[in-house]
Protein backbone atom coordinates (compact mmCIF):
# COMPACT_ATOMS: atom_id res chain seq x y z
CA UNK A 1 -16.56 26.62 -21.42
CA UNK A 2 -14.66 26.40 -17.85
CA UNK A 3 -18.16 26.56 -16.17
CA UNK A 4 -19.49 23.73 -18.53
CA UNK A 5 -16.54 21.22 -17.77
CA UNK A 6 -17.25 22.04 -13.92
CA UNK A 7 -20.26 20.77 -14.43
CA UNK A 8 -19.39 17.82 -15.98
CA UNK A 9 -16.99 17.39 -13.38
CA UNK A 10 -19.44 17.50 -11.24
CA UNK A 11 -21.65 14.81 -13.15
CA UNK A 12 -18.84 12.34 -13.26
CA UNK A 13 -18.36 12.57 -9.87
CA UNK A 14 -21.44 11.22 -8.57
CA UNK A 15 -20.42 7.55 -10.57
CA UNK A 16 -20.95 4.53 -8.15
CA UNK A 17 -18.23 4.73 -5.71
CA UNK A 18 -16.71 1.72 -3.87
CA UNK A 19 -14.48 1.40 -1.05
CA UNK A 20 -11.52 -0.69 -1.42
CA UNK A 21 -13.14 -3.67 0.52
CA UNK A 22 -16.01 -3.82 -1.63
CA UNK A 23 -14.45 -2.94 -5.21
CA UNK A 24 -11.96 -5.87 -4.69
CA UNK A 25 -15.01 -8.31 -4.33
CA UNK A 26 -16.97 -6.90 -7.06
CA UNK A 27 -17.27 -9.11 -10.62
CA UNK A 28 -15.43 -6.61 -14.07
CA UNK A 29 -12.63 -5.42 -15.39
CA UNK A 30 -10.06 -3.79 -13.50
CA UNK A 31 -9.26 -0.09 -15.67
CA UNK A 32 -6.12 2.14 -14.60
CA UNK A 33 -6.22 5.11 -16.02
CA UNK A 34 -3.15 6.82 -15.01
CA UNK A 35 -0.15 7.73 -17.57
CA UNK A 36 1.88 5.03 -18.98
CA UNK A 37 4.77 5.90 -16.69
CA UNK A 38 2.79 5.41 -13.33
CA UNK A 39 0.67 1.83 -14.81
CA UNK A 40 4.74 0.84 -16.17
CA UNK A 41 6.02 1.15 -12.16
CA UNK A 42 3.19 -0.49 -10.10
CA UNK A 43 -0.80 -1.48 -10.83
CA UNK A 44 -3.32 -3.27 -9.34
CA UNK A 45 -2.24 -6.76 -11.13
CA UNK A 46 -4.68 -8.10 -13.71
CA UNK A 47 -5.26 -3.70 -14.73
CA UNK A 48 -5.76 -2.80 -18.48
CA UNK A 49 -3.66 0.35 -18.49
CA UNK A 50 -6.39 2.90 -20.70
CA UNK A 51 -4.48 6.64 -19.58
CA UNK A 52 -6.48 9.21 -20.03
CA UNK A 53 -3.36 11.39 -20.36
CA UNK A 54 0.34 10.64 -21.86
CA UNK A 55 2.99 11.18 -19.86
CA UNK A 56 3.56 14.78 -21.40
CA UNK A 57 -0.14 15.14 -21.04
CA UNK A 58 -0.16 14.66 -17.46
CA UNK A 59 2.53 16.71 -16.82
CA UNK A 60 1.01 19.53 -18.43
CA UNK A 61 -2.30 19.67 -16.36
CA UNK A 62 -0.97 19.00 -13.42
CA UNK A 63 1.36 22.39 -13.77
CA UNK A 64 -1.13 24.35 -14.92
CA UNK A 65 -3.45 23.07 -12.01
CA UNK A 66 -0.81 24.31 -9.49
CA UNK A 67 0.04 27.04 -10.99
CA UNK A 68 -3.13 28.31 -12.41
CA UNK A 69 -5.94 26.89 -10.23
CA UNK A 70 -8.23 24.12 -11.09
CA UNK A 71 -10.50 25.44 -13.86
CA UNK A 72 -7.88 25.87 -16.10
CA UNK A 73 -6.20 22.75 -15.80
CA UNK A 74 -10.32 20.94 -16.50
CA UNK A 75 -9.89 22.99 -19.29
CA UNK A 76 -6.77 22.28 -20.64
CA UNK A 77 -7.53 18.65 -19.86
CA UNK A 78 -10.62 18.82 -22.46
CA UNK A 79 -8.78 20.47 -24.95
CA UNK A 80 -6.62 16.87 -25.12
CA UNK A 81 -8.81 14.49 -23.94
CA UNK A 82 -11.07 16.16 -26.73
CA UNK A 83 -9.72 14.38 -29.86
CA UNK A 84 -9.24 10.97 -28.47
CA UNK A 85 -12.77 10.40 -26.60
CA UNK A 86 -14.37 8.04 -29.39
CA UNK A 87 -11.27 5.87 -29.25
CA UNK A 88 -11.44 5.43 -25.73
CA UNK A 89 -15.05 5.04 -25.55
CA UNK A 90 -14.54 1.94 -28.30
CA UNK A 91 -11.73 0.91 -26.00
CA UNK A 92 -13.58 0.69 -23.12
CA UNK A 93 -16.45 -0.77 -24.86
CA UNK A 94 -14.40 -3.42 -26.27
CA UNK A 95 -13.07 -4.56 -22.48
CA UNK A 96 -16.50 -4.35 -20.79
CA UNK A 97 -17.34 -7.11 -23.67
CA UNK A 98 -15.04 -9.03 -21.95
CA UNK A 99 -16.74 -10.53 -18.82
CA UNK A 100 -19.38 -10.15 -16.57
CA UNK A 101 -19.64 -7.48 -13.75
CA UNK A 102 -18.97 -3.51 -13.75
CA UNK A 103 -15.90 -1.61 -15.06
CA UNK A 104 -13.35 -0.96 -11.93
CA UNK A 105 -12.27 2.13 -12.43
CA UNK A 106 -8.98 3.89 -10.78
CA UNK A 107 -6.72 6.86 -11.02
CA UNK A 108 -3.76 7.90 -8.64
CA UNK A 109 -6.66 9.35 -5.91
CA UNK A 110 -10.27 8.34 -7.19
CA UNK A 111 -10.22 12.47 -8.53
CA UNK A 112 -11.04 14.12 -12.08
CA UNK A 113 -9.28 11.20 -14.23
CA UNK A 114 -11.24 8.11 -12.96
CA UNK A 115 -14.20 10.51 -12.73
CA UNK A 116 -14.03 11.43 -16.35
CA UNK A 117 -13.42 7.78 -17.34
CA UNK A 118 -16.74 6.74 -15.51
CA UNK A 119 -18.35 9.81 -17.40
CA UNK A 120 -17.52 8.67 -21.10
CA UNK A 121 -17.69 4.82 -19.94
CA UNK A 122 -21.45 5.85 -18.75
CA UNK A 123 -22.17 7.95 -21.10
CA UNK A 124 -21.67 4.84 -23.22
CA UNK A 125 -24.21 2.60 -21.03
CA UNK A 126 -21.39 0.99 -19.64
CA UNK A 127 -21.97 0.13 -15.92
CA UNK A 128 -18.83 1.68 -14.11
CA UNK A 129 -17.82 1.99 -10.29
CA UNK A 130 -15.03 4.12 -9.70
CA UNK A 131 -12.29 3.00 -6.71
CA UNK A 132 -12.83 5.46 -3.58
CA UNK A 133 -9.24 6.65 -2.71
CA UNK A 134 -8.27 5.37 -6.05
CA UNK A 135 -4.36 3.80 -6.43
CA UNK A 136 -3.55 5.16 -3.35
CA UNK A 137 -5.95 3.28 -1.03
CA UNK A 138 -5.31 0.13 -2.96
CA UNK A 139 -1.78 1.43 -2.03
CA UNK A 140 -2.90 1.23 1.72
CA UNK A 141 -4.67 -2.16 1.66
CA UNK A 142 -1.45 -3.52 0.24
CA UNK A 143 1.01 -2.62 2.89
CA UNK A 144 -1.35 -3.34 5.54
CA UNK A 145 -1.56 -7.00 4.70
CA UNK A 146 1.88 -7.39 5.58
CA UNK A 147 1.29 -6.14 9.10
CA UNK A 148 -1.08 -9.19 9.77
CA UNK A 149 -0.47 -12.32 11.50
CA UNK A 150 0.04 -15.16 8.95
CA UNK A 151 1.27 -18.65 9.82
CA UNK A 152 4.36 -18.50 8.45
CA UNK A 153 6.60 -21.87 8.08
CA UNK A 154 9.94 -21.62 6.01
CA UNK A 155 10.95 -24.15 3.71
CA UNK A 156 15.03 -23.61 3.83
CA UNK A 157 17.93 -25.45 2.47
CA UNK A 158 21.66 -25.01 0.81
CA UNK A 159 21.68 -23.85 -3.31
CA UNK A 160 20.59 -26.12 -5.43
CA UNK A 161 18.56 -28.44 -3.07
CA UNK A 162 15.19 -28.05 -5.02
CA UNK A 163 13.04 -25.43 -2.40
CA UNK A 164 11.29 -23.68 -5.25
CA UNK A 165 10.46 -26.98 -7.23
CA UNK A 166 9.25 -28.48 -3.62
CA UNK A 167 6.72 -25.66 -2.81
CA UNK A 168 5.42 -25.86 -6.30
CA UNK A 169 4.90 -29.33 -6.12
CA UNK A 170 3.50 -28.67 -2.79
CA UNK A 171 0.79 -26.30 -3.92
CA UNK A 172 -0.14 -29.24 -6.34
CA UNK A 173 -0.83 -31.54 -3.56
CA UNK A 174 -2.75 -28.79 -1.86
CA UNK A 175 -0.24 -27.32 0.14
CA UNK A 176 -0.55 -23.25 1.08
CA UNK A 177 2.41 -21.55 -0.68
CA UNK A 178 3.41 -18.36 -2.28
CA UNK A 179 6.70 -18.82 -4.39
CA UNK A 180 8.14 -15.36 -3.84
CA UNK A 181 10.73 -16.38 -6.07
CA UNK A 182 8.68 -16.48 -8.91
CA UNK A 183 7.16 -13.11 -8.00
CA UNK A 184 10.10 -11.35 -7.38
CA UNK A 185 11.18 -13.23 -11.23
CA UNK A 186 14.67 -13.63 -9.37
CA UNK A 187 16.18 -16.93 -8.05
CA UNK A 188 17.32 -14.86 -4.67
CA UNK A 189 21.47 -15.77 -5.78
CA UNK A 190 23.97 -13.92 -7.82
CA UNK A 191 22.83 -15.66 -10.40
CA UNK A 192 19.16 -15.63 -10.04
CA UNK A 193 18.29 -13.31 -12.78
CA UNK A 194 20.06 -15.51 -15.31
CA UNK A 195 17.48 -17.00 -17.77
CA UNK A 196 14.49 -14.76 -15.94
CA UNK A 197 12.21 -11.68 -17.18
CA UNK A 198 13.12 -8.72 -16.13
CA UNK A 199 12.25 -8.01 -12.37
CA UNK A 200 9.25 -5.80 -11.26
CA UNK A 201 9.69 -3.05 -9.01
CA UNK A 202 9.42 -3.36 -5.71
CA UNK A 203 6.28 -1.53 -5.55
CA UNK A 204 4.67 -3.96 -8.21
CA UNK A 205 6.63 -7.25 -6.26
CA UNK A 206 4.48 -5.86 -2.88
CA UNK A 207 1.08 -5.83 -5.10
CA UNK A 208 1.69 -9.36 -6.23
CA UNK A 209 3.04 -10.84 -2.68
CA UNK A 210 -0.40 -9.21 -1.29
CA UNK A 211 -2.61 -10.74 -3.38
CA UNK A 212 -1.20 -13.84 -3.58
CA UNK A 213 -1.25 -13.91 0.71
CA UNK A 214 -4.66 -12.86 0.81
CA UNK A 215 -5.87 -15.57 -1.82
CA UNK A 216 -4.58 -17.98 0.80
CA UNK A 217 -6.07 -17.12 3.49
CA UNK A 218 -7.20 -19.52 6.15
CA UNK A 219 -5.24 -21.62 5.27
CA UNK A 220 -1.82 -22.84 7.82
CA UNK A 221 0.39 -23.35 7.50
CA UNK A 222 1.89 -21.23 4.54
CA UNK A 223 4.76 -22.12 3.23
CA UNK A 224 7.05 -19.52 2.19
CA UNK A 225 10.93 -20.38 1.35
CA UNK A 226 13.63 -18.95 3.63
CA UNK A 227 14.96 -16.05 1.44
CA UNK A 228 16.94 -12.78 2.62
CA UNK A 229 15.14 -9.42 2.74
CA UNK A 230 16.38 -8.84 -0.86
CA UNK A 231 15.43 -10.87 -3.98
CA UNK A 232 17.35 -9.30 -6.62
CA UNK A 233 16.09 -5.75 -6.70
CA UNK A 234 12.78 -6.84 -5.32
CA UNK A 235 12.66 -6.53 -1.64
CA UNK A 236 10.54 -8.16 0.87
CA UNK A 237 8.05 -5.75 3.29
CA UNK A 238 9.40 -5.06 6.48
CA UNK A 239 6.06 -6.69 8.40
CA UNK A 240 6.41 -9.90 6.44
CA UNK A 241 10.18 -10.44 7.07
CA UNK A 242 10.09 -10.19 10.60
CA UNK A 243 7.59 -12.60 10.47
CA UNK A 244 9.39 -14.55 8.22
CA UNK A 245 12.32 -14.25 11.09
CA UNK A 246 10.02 -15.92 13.76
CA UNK A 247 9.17 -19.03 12.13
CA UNK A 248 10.08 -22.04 12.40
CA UNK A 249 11.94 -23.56 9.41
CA UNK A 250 12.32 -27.35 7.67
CA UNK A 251 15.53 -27.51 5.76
CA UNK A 252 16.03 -29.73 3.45
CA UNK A 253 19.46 -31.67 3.28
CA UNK A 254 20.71 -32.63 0.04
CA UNK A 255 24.15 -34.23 -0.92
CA UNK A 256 26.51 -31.45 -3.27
CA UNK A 257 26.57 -33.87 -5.97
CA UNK A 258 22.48 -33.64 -6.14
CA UNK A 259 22.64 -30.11 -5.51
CA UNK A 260 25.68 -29.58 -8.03
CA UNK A 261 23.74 -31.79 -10.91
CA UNK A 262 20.52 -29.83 -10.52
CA UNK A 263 22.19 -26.47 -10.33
CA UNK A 264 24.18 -27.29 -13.79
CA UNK A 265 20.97 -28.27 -15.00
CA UNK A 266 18.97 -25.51 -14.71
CA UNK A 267 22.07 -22.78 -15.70
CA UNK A 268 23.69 -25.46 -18.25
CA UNK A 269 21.89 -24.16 -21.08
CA UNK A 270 22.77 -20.32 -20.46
CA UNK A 271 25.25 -18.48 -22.18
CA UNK A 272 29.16 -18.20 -20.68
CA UNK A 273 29.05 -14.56 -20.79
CA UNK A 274 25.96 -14.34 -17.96
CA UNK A 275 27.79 -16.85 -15.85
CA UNK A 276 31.31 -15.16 -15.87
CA UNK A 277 29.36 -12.09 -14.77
CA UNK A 278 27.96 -13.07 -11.76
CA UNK A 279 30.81 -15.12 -10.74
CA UNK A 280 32.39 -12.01 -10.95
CA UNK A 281 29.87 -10.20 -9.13
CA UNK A 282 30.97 -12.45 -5.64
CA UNK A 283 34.86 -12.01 -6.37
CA UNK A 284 34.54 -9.82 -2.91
CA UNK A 285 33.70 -12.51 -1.02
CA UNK A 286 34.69 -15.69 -2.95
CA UNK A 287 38.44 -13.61 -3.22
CA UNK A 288 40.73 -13.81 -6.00
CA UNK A 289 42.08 -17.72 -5.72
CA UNK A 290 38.51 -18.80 -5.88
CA UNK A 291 37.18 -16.16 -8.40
CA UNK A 292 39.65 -17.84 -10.55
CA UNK A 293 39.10 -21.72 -10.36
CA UNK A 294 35.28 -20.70 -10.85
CA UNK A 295 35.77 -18.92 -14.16
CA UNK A 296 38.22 -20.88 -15.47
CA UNK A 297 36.20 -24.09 -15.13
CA UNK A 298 33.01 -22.03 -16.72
CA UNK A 299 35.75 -20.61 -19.38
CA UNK A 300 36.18 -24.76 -20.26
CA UNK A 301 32.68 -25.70 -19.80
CA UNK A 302 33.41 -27.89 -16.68
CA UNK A 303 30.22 -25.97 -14.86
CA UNK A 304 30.44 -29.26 -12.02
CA UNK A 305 33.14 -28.04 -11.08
CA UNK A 306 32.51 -24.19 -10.96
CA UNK A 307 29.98 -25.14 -8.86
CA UNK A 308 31.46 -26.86 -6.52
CA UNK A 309 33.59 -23.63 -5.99
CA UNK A 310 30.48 -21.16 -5.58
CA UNK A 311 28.76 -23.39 -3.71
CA UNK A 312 31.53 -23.86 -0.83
CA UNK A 313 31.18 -20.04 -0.43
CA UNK A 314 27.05 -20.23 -0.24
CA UNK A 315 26.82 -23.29 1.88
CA UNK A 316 29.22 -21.81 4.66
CA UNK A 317 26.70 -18.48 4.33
CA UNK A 318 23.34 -20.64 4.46
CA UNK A 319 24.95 -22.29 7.90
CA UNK A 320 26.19 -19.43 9.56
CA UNK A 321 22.76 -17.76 8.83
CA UNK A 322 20.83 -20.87 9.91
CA UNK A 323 23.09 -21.18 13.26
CA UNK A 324 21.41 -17.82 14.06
CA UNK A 325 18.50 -18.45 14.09
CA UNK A 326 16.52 -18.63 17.61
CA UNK A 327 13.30 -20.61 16.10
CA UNK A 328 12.87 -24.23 15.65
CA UNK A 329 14.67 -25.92 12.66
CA UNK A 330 13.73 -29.27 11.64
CA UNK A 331 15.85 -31.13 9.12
CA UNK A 332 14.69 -33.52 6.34
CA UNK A 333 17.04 -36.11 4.72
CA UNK A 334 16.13 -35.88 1.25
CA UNK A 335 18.83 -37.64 -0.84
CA UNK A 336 17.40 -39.26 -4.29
CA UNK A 337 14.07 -38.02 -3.36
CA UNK A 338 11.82 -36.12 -6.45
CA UNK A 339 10.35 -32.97 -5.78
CA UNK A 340 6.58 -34.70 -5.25
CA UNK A 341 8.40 -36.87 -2.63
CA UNK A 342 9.13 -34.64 -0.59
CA UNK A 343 5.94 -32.03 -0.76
CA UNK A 344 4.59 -35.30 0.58
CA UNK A 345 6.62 -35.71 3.50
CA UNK A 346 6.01 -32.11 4.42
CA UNK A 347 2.78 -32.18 4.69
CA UNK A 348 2.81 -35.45 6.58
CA UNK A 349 5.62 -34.21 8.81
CA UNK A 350 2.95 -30.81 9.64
CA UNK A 351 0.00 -32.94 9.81
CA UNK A 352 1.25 -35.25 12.33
């Protein structure tokens, strides 16, 4: 029986392999088949997760491969793979259906479970190509697109004065952004998470931020908002930031009133408890006096002036970071001016 699933081993592994270059360009599904936990902490994005082992599963085999060699571990793999091989065939007929192009196929190291897949999958008359490397070379790709030149230009500015809603409305008027803000799901303050989902990992926030650079390429400049190394838990690769630490930067000057109005705005509607909590979260550095005014003022639903309080700590952080900076700074008056306004008179101001 071992000799039988070498074999097949063997089989599977002559499926269509692809480089990372060439699988990324190639039309079909994306397939990871690792365990729930590894798809749950970082994937290719746009992956169907179809695990060829459970997390237990997984475990199992790879003991027994390191303890006992590899033939029993094929085995023990059959054994419960076995009973669940016309499900996943259905399965992974029922996503080929789904567009044109081959099955992209990938486990932790393009071994014995993206192998297997591409066995049953061609079994099946399914056209599969498995990822060379697997996870891990997609792993490499990743990181080394942050070691790249990219023309970086920061889009800065004090809490509250509109950055995000600016590069979106950039991007509309055919601007080169990537909001990392929205990647990250994180609004980069102590409040940022309020009234987000839940934050990827870090891992899964470098996946995203490649893509999304890559998909933009050729294009200058890119516009990326001034952000510190961390966003939330999310935190930004070391060859982008330093990047991001030579560019040049437009900030965007907005009176507090504006700022205050749109911040109470866009946390108005969320609940007291979240907003006493990460008030409390900058009692360190707003100290006691401060701490207090802000959370009594949330306590009595006056969030103007709350605001006002947080944002005399922030603003006085934003300027002693910006008066460190060595690279050009270029500020735009923006009072009363929409979002679309002033995506306009950025790219006017860079195409001039």
């Amino acid at each position: 029986m071992a000799d039988g699933a070498s074999r097949q081993y063997r089989s599977a592994a002559m499926t269509n392999r692809l480089a990372i270059d060439s699988l990324m360009h190639s039309p079909g599904a994306l397939v990871d088949v690792r365990s729930p936990s590894e798809f749950a902490k970082a994937h290719w994005p746009g992956a169907v997760n179809l695990p060829l082992f459970d997390d237990e599963g997984r475990a199992e085999v790879g003991t027994l491969y390191k303890q006992k060699g590899r033939q029993q571990a094929i085995q023990r793999g059959l054994e419960l793979v076995g009973p669940q091989l016309a499900a996943m065939g259905h399965k992974l007929q029922q996503i080929a259906q789904q567009g044109p192009g081959s099955l992209r196929i990938y486990c932790w190291r393009g071994g014995m479970r993206s192998a297997s897949v591409a066995w049953l999958a061609s079994t099946l008359d399914i056209d599969v190509v498995v990822l060379e490397g697997g996870y891990k070379s997609f792993r490499r790709w990743v990181l080394g697109q942050f070691e790249r030149p990219w023309p970086v230009q920061l889009l800065g500015g004090g809490t509250g004065s509109g950055k995000t809603d600016v590069l979106l409305a950039l991007a509309q008027q055919g601007g080169a952004m990537v909001d990392l803000e929205g990647l990250a799901h994180h609004r980069g303050s102590s409040f940022g998470g309020l009234g987000q989902p839940e934050q990827p990992s870090t891992e899964m926030f470098e996946n995203e931020l490649a893509l999304a650079l890559v998909a933009l390429e050729g294009q200058a400049p890119l516009w990326l908002e001034a952000e510190s190394v961390q966003i939330g838990r999310c935190r930004l690769p070391n060859g982008l930031w330093q990047q991001m630490q030579q560019a040049p930067v437009v900030v965007l000057e907005r009176p507090q009133k504006e700022r205050i109005d749109a911040l109470v705005a866009l946390y108005g509607a969320e609940a007291h408890g979240g907003l006493l909590e990460a008030t409390q979260r900058l009692q360190r550095r707003l100290g006691p006096q401060r701490t207090k005014d802000a959370t009594d003022s949330i306590r009595s639903g006056d969030l103007s002036s709350a605001c006002a309080v947080i944002l005399d700590y922030y603003d006085r952080c934003y300027s002693y970071e910006l008066n460190r900076r060595s690279t050009p700074i270029t500020r735009l008056a923006v009072e009363g001016l929409s979002a679309s306004a002033v995506a306009h008179q950025l790219l006017q101001l860079k195409s001039a």
